[in-house]
PDB file of N, CA and C in Angstrom:
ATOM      1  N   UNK A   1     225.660  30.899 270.427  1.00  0.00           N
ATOM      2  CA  UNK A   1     224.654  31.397 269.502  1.00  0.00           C
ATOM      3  C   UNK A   1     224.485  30.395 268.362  1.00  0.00           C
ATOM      4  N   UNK A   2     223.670  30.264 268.119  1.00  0.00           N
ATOM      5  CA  UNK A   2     223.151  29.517 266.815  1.00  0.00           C
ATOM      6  C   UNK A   2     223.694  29.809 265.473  1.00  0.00           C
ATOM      7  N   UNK A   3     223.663  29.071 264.475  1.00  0.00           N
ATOM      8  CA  UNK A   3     224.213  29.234 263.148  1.00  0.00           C
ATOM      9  C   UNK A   3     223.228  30.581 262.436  1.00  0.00           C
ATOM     10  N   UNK A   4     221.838  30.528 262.866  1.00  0.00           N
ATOM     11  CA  UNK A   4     221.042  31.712 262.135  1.00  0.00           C
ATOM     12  C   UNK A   4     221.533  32.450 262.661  1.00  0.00           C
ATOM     13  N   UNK A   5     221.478  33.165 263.932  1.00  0.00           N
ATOM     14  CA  UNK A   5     222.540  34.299 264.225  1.00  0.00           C
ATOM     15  C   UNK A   5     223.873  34.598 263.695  1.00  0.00           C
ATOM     16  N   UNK A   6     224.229  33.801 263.772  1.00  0.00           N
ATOM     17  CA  UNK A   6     225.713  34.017 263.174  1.00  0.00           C
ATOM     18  C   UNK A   6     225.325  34.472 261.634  1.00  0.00           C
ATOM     19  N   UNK A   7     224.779  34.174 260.699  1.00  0.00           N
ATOM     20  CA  UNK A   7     224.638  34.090 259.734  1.00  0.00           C
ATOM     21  C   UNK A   7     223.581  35.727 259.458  1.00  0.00           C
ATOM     22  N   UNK A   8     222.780  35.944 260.128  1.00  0.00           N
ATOM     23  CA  UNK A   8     222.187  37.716 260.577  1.00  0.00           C
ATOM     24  C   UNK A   8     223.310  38.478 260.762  1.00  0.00           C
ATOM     25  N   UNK A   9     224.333  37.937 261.643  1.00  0.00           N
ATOM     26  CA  UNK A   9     225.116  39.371 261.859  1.00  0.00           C
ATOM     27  C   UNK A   9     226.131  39.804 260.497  1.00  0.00           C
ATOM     28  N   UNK A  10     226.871  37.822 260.018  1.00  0.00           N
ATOM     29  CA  UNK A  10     227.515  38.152 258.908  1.00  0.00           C
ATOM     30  C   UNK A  10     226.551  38.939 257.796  1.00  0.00           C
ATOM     31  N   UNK A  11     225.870  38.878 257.366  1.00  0.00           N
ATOM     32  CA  UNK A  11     224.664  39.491 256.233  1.00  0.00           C
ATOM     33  C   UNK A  11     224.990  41.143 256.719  1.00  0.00           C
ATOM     34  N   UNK A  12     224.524  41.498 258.009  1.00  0.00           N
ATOM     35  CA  UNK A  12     224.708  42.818 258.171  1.00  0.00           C
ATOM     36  C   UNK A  12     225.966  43.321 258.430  1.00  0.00           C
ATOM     37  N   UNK A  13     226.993  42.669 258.544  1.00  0.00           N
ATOM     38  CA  UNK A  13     228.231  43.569 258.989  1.00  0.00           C
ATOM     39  C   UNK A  13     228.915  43.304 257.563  1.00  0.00           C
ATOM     40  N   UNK A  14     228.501  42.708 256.264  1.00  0.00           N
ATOM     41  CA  UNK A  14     228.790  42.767 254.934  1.00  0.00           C
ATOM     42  C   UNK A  14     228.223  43.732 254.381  1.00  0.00           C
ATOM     43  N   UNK A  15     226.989  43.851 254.579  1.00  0.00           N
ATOM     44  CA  UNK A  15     226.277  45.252 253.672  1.00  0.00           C
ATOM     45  C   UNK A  15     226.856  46.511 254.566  1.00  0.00           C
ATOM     46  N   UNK A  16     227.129  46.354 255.701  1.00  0.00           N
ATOM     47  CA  UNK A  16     227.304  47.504 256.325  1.00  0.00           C
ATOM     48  C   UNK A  16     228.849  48.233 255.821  1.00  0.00           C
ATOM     49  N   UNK A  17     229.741  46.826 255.512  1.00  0.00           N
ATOM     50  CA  UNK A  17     231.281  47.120 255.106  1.00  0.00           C
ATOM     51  C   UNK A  17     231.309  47.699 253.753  1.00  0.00           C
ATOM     52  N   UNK A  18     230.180  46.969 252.827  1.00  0.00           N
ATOM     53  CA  UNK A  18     229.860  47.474 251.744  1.00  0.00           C
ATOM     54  C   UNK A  18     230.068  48.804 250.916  1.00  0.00           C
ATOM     55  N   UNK A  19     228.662  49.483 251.986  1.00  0.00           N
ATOM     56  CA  UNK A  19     228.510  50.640 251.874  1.00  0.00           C
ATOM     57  C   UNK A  19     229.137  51.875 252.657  1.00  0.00           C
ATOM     58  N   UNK A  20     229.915  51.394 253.547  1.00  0.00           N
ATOM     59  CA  UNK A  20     231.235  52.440 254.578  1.00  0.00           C
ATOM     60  C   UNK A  20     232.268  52.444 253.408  1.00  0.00           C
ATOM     61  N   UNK A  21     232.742  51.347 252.267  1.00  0.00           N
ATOM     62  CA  UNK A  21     233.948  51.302 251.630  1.00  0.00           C
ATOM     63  C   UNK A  21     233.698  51.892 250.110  1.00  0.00           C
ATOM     64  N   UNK A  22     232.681  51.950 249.796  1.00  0.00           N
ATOM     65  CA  UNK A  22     232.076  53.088 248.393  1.00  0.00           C
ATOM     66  C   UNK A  22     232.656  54.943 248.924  1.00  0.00           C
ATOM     67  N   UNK A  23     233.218  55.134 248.068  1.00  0.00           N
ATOM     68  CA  UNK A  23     233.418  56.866 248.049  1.00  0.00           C
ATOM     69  C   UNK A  23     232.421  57.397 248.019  1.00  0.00           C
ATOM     70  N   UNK A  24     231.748  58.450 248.910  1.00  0.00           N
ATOM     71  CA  UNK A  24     231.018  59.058 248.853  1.00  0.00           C
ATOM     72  C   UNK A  24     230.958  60.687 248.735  1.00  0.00           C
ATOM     73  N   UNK A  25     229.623  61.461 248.950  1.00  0.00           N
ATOM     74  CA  UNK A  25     230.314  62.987 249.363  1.00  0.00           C
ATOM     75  C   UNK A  25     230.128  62.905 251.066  1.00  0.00           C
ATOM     76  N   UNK A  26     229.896  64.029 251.412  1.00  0.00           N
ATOM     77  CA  UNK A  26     229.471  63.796 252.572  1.00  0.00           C
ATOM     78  C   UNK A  26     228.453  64.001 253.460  1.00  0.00           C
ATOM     79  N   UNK A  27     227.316  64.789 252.513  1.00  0.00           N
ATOM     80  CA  UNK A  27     226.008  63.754 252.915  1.00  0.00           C
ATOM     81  C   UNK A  27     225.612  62.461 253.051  1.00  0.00           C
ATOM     82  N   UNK A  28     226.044  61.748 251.884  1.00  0.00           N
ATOM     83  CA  UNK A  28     226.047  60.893 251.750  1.00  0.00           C
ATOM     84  C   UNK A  28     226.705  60.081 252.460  1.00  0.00           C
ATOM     85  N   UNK A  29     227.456  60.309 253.541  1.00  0.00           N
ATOM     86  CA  UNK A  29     228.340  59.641 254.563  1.00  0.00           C
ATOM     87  C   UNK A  29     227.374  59.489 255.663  1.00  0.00           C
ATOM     88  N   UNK A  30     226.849  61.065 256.094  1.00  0.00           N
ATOM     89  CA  UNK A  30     225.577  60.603 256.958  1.00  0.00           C
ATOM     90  C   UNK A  30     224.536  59.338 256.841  1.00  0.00           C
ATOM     91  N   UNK A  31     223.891  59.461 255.978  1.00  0.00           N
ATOM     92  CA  UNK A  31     222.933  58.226 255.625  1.00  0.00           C
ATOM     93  C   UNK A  31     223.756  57.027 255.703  1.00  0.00           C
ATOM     94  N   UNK A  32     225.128  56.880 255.560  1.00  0.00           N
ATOM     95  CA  UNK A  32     226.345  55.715 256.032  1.00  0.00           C
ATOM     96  C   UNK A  32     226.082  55.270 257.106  1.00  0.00           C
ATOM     97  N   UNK A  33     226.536  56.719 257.919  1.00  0.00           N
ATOM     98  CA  UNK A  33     226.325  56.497 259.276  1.00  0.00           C
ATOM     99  C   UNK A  33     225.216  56.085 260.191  1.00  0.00           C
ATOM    100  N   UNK A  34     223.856  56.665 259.383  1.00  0.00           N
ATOM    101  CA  UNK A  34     222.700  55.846 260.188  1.00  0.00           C
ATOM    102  C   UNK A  34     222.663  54.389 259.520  1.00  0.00           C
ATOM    103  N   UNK A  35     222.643  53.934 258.427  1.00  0.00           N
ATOM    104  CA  UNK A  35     222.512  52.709 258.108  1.00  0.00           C
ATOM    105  C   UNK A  35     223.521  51.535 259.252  1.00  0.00           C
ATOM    106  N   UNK A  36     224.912  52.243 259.637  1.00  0.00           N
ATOM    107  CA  UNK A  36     225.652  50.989 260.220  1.00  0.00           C
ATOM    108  C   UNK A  36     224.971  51.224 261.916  1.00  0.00           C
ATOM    109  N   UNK A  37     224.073  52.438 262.256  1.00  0.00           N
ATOM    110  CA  UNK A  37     223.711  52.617 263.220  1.00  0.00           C
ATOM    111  C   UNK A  37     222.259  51.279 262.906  1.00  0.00           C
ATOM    112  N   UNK A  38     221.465  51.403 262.146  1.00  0.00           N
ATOM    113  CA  UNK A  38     220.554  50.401 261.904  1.00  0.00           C
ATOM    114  C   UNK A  38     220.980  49.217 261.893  1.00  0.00           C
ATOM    115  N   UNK A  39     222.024  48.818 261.404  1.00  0.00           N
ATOM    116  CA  UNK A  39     222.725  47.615 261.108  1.00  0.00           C
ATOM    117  C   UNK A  39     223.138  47.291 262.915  1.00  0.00           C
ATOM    118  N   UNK A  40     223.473  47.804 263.054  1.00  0.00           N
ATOM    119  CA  UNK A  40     223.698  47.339 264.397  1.00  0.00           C
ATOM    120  C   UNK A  40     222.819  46.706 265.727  1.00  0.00           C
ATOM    121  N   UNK A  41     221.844  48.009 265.473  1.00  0.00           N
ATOM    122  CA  UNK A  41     220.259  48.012 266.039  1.00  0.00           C
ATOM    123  C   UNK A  41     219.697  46.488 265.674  1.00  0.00           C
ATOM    124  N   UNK A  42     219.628  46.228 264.146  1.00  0.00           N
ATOM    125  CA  UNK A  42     219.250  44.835 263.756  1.00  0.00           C
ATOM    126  C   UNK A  42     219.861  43.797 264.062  1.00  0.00           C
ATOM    127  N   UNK A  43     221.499  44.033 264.541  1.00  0.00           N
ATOM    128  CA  UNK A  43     222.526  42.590 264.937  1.00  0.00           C
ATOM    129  C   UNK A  43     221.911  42.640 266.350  1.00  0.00           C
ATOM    130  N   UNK A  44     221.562  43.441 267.341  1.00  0.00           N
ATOM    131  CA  UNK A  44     221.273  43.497 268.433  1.00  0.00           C
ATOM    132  C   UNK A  44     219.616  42.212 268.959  1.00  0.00           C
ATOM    133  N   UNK A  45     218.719  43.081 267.928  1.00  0.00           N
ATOM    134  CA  UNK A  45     217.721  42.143 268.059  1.00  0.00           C
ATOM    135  C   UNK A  45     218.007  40.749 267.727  1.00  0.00           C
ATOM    136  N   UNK A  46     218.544  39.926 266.124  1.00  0.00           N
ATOM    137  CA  UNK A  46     219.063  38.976 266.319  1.00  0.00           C
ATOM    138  C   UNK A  46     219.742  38.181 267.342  1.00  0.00           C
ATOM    139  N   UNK A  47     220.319  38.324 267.988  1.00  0.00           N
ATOM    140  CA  UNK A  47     220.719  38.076 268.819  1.00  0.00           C
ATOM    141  C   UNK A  47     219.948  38.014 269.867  1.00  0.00           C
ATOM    142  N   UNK A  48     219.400  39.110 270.440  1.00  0.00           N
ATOM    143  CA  UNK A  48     218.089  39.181 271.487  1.00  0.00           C
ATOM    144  C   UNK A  48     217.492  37.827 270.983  1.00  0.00           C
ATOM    145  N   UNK A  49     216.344  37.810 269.430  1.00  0.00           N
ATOM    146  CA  UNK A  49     215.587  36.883 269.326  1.00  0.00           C
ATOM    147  C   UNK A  49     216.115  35.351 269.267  1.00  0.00           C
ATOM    148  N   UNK A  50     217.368  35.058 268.728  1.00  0.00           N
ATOM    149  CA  UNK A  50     217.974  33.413 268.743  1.00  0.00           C
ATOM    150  C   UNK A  50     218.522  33.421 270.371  1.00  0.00           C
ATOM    151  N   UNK A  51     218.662  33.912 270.983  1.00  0.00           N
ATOM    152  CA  UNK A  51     219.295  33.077 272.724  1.00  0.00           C
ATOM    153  C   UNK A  51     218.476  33.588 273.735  1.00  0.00           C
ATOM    154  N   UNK A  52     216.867  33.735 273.134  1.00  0.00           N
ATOM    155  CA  UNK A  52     215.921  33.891 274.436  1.00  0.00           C
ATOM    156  C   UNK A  52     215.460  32.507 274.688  1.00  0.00           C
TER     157      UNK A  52
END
């Protein structure tokens, strides 16, 4: 994989660690949980788009 990929996934698996390691209640855990679900969704396409 390329350095831009690499550099997409680090960006998202930092904001994603980010905001999993803030105390929350637990609604607010949900919206956690879809964000690292998005975050993931987005490392996926990266990847898709740099090694087509």
């Amino acid at each position: 994989m390329s350095f831009w990929t690499w550099t997409a996934i680090a960006i998202a698996l930092m904001s994603g660690a980010a905001a999993g390691f803030s105390k929350k209640k637990k609604t607010e855990r949900k919206h956690i949980a879809a964000l690292i679900w998005f975050i993931a969704a987005v490392i996926l396409f990266f990847v898709w788009w740099f090694t087509r």
